[in-house]
PDB file of N, CA and C in Angstrom:
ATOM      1  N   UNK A   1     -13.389   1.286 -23.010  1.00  0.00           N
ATOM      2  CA  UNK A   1     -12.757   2.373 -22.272  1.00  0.00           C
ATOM      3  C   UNK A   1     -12.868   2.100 -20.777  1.00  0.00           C
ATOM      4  N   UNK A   2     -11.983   2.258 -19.931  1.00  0.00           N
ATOM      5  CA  UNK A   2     -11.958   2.053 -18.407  1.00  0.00           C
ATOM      6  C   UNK A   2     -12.151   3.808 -17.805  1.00  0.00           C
ATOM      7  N   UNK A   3     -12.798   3.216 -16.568  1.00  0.00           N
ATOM      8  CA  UNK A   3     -13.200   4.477 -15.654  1.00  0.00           C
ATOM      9  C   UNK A   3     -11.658   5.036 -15.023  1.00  0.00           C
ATOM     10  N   UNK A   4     -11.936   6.008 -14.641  1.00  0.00           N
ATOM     11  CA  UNK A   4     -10.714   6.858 -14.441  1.00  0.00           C
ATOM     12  C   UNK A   4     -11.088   6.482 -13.257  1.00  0.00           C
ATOM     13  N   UNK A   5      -9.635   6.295 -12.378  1.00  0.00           N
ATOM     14  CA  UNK A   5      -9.109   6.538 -11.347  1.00  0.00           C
ATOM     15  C   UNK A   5      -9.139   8.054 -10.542  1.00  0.00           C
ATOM     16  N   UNK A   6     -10.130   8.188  -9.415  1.00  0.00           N
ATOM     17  CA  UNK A   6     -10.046   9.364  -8.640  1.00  0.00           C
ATOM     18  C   UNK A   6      -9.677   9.567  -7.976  1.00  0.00           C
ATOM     19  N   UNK A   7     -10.052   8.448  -7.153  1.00  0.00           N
ATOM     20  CA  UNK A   7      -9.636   8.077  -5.253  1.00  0.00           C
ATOM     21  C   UNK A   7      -8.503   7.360  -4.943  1.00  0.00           C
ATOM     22  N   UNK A   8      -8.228   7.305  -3.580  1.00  0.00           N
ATOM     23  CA  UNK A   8      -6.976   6.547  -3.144  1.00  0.00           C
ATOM     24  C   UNK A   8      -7.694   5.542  -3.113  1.00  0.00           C
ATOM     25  N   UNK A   9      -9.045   5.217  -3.033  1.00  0.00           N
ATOM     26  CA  UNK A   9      -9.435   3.851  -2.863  1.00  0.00           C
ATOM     27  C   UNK A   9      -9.861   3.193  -3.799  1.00  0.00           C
ATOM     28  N   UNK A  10     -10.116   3.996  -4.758  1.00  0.00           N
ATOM     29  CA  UNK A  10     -10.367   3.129  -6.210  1.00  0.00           C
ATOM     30  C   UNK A  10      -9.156   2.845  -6.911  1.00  0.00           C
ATOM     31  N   UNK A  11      -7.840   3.687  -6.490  1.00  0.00           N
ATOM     32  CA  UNK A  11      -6.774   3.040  -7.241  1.00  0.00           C
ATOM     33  C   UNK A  11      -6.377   1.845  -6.366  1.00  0.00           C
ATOM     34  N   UNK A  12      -6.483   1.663  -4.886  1.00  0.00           N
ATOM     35  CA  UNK A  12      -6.194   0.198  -4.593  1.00  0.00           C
ATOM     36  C   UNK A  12      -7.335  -0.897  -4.721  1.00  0.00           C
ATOM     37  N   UNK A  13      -8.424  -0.332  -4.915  1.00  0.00           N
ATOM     38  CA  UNK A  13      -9.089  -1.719  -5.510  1.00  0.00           C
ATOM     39  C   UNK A  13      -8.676  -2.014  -7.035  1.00  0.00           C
ATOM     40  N   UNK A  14      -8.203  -1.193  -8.007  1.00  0.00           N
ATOM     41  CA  UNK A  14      -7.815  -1.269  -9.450  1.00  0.00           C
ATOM     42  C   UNK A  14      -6.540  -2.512  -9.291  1.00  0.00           C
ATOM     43  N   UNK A  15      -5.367  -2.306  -7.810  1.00  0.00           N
ATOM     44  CA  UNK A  15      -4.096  -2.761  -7.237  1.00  0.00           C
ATOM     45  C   UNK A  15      -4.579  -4.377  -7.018  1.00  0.00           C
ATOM     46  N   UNK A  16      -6.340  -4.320  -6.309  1.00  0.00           N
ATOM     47  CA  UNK A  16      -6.100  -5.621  -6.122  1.00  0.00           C
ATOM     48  C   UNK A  16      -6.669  -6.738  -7.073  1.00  0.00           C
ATOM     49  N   UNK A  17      -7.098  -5.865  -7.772  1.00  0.00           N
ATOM     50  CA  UNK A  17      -7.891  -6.891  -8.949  1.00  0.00           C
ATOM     51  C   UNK A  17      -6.618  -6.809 -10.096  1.00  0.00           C
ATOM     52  N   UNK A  18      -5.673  -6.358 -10.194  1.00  0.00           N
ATOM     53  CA  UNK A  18      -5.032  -6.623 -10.742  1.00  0.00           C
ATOM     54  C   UNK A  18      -3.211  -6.180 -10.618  1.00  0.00           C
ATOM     55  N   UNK A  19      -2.987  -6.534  -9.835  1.00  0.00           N
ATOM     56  CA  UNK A  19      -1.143  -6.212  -9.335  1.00  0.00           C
ATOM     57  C   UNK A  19      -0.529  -5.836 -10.514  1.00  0.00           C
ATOM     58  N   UNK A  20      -0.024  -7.384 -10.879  1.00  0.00           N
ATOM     59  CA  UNK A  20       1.200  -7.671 -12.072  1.00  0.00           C
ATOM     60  C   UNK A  20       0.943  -6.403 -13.003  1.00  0.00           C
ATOM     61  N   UNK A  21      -0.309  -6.104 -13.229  1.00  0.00           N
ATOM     62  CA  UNK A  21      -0.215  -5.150 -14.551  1.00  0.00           C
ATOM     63  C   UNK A  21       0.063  -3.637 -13.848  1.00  0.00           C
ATOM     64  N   UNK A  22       0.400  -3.474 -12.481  1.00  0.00           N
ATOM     65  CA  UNK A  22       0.312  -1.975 -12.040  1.00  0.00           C
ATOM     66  C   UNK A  22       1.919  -1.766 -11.756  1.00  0.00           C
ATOM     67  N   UNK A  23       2.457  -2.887 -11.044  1.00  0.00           N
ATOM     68  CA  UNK A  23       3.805  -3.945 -10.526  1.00  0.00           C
ATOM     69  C   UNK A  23       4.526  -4.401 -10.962  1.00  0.00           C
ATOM     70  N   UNK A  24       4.298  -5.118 -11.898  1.00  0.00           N
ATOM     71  CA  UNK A  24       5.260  -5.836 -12.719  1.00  0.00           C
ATOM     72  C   UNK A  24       4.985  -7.371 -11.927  1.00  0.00           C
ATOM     73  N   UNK A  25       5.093  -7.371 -11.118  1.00  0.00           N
ATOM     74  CA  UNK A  25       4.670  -8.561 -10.217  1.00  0.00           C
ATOM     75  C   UNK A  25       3.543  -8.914  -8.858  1.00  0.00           C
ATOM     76  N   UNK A  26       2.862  -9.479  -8.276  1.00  0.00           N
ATOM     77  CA  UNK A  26       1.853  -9.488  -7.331  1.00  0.00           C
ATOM     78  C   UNK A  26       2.920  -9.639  -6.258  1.00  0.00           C
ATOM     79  N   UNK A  27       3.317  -8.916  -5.703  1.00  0.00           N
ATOM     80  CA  UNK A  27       4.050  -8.847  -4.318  1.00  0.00           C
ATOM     81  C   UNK A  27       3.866  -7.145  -3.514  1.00  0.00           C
ATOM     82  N   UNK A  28       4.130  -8.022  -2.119  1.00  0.00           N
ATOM     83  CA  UNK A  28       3.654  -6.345  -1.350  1.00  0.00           C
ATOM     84  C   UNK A  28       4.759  -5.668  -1.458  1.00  0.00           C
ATOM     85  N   UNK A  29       5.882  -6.009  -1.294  1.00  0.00           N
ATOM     86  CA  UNK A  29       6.889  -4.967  -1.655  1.00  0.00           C
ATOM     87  C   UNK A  29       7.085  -4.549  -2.863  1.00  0.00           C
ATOM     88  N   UNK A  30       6.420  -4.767  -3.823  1.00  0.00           N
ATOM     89  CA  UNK A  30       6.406  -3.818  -5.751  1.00  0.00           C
ATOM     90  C   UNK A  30       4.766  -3.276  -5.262  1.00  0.00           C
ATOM     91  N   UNK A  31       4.363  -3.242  -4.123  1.00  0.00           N
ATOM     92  CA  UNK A  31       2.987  -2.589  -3.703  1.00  0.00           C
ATOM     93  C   UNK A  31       3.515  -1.159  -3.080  1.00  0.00           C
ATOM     94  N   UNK A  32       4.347  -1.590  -1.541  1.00  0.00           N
ATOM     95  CA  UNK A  32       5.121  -0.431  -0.947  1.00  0.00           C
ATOM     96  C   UNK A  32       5.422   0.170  -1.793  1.00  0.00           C
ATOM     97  N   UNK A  33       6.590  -0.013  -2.789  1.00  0.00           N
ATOM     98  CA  UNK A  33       7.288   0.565  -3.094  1.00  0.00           C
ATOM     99  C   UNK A  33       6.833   1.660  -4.240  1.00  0.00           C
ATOM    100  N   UNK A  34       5.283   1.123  -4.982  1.00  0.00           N
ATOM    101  CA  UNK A  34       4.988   1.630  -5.840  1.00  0.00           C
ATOM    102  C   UNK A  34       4.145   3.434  -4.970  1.00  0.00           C
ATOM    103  N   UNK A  35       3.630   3.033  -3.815  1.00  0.00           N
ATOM    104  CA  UNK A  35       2.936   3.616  -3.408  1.00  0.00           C
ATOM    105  C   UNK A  35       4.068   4.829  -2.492  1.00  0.00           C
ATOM    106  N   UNK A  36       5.067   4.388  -1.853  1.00  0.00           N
ATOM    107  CA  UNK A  36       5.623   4.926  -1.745  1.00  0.00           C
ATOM    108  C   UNK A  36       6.396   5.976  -2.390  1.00  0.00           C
ATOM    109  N   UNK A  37       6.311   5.751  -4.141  1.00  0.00           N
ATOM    110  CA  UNK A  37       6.870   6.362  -5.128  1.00  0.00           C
ATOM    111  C   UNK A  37       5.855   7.332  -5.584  1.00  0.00           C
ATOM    112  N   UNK A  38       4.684   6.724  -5.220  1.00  0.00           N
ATOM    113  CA  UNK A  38       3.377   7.711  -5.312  1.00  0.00           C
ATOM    114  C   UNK A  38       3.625   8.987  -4.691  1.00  0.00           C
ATOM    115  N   UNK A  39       3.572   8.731  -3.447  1.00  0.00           N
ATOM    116  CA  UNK A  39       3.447   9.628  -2.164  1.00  0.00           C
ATOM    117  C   UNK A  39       4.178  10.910  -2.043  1.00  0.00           C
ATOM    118  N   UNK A  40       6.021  10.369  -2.836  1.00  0.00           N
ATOM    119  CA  UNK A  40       6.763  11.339  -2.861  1.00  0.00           C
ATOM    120  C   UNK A  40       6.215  12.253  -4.039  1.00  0.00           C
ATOM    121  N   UNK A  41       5.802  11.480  -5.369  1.00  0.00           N
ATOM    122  CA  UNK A  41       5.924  12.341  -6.371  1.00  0.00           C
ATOM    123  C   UNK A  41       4.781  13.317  -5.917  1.00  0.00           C
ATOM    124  N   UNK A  42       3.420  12.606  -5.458  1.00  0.00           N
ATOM    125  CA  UNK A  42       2.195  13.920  -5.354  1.00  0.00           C
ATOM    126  C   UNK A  42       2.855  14.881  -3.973  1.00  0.00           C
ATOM    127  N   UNK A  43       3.758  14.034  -3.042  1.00  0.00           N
ATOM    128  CA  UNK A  43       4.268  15.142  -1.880  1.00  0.00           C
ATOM    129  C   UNK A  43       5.198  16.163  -2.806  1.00  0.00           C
ATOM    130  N   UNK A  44       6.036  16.129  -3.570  1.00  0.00           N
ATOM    131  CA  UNK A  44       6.366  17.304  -4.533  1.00  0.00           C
ATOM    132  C   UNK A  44       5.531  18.276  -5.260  1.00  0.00           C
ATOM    133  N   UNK A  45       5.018  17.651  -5.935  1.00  0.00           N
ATOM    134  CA  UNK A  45       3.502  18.466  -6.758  1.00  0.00           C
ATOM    135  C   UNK A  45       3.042  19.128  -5.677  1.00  0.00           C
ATOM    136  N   UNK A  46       2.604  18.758  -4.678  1.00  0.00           N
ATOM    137  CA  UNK A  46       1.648  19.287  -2.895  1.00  0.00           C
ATOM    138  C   UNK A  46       0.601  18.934  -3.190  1.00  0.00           C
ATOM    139  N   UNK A  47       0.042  17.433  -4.166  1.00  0.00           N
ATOM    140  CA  UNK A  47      -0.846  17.370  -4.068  1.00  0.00           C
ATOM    141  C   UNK A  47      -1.277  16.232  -2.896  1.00  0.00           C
ATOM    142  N   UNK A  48      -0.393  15.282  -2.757  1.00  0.00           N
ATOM    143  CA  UNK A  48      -0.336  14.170  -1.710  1.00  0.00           C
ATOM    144  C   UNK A  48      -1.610  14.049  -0.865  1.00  0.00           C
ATOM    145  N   UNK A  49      -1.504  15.612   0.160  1.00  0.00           N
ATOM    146  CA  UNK A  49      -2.971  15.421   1.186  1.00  0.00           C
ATOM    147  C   UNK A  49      -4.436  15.544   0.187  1.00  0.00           C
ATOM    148  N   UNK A  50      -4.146  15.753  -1.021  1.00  0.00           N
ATOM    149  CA  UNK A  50      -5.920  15.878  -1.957  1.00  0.00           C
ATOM    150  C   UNK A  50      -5.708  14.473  -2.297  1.00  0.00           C
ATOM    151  N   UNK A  51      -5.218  13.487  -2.523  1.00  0.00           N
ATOM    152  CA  UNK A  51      -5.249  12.127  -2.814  1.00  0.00           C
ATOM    153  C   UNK A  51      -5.031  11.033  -2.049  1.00  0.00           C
ATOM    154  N   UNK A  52      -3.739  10.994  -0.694  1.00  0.00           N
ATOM    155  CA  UNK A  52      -3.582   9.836  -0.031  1.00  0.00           C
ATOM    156  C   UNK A  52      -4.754  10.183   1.465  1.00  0.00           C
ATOM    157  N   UNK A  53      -5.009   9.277   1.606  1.00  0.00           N
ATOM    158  CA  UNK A  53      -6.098   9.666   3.194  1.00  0.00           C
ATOM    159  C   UNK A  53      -5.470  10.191   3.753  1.00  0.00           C
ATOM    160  N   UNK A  54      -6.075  11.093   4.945  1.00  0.00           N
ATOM    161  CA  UNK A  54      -5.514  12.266   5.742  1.00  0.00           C
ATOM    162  C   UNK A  54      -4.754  11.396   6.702  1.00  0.00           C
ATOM    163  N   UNK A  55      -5.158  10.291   7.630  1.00  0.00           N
ATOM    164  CA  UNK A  55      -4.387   9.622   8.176  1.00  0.00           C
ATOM    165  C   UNK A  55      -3.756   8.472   7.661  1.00  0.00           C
ATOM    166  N   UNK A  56      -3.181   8.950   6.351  1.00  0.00           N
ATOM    167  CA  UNK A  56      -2.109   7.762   5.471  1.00  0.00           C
ATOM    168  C   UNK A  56      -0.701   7.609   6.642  1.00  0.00           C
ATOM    169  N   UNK A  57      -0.478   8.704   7.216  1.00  0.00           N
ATOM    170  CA  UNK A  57       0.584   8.602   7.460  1.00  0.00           C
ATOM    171  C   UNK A  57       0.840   7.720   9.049  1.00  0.00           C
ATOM    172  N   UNK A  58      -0.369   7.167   9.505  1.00  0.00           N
ATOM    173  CA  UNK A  58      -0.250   6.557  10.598  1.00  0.00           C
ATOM    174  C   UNK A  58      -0.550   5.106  10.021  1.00  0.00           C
ATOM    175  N   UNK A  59      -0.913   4.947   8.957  1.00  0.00           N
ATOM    176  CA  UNK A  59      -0.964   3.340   8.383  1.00  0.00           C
ATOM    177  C   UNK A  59       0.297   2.955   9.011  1.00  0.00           C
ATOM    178  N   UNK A  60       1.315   2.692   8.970  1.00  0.00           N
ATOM    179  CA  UNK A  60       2.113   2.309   9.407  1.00  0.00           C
ATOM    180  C   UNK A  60       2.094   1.810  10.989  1.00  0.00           C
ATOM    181  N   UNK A  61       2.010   2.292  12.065  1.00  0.00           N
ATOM    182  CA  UNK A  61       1.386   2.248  13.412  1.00  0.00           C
ATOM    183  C   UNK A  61      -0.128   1.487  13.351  1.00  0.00           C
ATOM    184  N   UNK A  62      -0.788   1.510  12.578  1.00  0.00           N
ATOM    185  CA  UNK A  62      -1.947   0.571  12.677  1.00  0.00           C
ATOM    186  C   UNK A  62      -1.611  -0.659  11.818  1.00  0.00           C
ATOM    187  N   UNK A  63      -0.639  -0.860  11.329  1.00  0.00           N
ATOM    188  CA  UNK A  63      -0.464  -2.128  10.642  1.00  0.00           C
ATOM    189  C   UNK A  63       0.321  -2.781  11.840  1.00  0.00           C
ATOM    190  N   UNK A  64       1.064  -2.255  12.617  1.00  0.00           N
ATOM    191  CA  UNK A  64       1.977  -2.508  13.907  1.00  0.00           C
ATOM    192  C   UNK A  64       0.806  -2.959  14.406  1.00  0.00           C
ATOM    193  N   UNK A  65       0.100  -2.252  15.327  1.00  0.00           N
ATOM    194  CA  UNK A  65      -0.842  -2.272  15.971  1.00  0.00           C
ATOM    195  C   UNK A  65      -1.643  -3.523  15.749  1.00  0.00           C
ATOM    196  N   UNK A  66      -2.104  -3.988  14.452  1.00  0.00           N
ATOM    197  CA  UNK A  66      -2.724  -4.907  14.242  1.00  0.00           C
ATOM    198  C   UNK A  66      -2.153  -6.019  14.187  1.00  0.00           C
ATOM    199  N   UNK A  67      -0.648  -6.419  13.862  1.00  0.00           N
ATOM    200  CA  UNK A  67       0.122  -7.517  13.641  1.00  0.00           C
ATOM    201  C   UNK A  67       0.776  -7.633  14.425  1.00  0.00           C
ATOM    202  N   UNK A  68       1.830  -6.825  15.547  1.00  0.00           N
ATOM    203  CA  UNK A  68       2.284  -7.331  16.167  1.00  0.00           C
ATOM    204  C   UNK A  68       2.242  -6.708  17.519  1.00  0.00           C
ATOM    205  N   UNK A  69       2.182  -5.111  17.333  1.00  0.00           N
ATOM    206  CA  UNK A  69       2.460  -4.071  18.342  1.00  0.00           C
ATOM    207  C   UNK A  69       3.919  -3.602  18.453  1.00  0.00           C
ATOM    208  N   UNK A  70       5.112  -4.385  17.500  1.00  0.00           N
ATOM    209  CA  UNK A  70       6.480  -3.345  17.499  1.00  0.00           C
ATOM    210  C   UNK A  70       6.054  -2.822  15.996  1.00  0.00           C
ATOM    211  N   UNK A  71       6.843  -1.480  16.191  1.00  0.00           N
ATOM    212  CA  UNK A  71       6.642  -0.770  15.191  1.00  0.00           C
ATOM    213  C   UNK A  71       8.189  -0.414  14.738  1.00  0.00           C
ATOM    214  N   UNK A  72       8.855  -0.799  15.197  1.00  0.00           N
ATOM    215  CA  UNK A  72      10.277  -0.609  14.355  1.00  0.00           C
ATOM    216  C   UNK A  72      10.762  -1.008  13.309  1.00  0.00           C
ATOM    217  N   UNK A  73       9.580  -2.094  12.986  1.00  0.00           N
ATOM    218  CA  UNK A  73       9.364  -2.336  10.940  1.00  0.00           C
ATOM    219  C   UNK A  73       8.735  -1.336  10.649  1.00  0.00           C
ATOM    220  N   UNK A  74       8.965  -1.245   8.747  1.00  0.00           N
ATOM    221  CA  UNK A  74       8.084  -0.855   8.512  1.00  0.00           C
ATOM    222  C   UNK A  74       7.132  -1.801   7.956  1.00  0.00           C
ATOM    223  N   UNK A  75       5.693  -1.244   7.449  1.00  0.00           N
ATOM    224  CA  UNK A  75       4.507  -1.697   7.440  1.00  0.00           C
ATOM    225  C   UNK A  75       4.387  -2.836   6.352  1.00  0.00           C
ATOM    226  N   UNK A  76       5.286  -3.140   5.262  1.00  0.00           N
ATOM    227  CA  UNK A  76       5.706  -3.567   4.334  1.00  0.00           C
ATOM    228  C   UNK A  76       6.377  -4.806   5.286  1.00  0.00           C
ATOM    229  N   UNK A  77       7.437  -4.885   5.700  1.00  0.00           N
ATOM    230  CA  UNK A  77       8.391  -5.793   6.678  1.00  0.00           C
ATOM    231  C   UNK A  77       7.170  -6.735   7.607  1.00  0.00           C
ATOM    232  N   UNK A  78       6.426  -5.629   8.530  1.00  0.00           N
ATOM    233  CA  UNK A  78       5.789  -6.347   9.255  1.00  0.00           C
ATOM    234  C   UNK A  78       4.693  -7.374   8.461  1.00  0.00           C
ATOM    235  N   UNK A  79       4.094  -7.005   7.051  1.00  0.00           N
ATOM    236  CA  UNK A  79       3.173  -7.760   6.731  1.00  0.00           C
ATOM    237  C   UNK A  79       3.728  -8.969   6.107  1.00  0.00           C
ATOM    238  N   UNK A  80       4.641  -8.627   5.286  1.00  0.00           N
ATOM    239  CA  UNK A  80       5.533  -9.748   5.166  1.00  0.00           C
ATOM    240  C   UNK A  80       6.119 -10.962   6.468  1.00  0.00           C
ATOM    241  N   UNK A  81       6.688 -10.343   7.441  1.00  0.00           N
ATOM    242  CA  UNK A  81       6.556 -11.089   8.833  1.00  0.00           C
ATOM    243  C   UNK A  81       5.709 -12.128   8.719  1.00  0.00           C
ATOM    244  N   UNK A  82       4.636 -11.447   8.803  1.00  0.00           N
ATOM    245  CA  UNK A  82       3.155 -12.316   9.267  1.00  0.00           C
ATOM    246  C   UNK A  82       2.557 -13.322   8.545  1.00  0.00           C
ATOM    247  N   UNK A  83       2.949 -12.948   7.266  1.00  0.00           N
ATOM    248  CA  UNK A  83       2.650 -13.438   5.734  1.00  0.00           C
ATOM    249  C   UNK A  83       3.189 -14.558   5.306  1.00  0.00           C
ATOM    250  N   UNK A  84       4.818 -14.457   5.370  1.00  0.00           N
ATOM    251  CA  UNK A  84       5.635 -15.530   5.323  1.00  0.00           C
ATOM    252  C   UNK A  84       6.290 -15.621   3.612  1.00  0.00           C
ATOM    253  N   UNK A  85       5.323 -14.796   3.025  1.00  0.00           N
ATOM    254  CA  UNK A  85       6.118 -14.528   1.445  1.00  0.00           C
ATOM    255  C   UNK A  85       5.278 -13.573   0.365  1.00  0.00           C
ATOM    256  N   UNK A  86       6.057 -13.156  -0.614  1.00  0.00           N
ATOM    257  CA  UNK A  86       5.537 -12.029  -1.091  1.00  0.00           C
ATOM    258  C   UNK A  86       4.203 -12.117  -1.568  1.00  0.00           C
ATOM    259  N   UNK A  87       3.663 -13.033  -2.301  1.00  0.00           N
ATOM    260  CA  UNK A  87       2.077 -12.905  -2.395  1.00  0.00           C
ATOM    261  C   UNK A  87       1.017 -13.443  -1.211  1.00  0.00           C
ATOM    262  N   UNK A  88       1.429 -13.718  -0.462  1.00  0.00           N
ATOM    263  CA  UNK A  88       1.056 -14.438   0.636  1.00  0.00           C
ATOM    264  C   UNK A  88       0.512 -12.672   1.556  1.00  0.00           C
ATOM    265  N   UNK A  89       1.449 -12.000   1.493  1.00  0.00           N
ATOM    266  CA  UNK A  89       1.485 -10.481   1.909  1.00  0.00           C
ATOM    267  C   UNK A  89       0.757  -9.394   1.557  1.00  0.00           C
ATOM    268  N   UNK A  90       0.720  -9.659  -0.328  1.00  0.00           N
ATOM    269  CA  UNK A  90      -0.101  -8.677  -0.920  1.00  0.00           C
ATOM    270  C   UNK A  90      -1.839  -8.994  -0.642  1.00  0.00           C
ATOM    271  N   UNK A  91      -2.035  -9.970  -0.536  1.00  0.00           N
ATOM    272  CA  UNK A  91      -3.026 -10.590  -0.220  1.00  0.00           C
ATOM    273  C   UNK A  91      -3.602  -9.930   1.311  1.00  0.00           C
ATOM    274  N   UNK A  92      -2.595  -9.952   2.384  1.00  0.00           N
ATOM    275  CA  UNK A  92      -3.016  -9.816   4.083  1.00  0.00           C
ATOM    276  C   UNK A  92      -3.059  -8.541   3.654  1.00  0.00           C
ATOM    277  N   UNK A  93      -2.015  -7.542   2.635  1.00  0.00           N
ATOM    278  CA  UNK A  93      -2.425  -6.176   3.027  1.00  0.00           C
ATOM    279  C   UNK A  93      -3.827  -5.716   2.456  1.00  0.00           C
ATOM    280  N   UNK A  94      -4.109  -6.392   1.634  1.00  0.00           N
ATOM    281  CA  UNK A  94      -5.999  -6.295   1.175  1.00  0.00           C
ATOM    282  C   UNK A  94      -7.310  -6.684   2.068  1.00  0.00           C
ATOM    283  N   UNK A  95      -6.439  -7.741   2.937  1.00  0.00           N
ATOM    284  CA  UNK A  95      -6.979  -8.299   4.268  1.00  0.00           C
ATOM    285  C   UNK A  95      -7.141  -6.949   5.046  1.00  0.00           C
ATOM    286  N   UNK A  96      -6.388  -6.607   5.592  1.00  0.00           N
ATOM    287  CA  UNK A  96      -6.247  -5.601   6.720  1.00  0.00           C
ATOM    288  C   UNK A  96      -7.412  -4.491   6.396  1.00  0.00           C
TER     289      UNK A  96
END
């Protein structure tokens, strides 16, 4: 039997020990996108702020911040940028 998932941070350590099986594939964009799909569904429910960190919503600006300083990507784009390809990415965003 596996431990339940509580936290936003135990479901991305669950993300990095194992992608493909959460993803379908180890890439940061089936990462974004999954999390992003997260975000809306618990932002419907209203549960979003009891699960994503209170400052989830500036990840974006600190991924800028840390990689390049433009922020007119998003945080997904820029790590990829830096990365140079999709697992190469999922990897830096575990970095960060």
């Amino acid at each position: 039997m596996t431990a339940q998932i509580k936290t936003f941070w135990e479901l991305l350590e669950a993300f990095e020990a194992r992608p493909a099986m959460y993803f379908g594939r180890a890439e940061v964009s089936a990462l974004f996108h999954y999390l992003h799909g997260m975000h809306h569904a618990f932002g419907i429910s209203g549960a979003a702020d009891t699960f994503f960190p209170e400052d989830w919503d500036l990840f974006h600006d600190w991924v800028a911040y840390k990689l390049s300083g433009e922020s007119s990507l998003g945080w997904c784009s820029l790590i990829l940028r830096r990365a140079g390809s999709e697992s190469a990415g999922l990897a830096l965003f575990f970095e960060l």
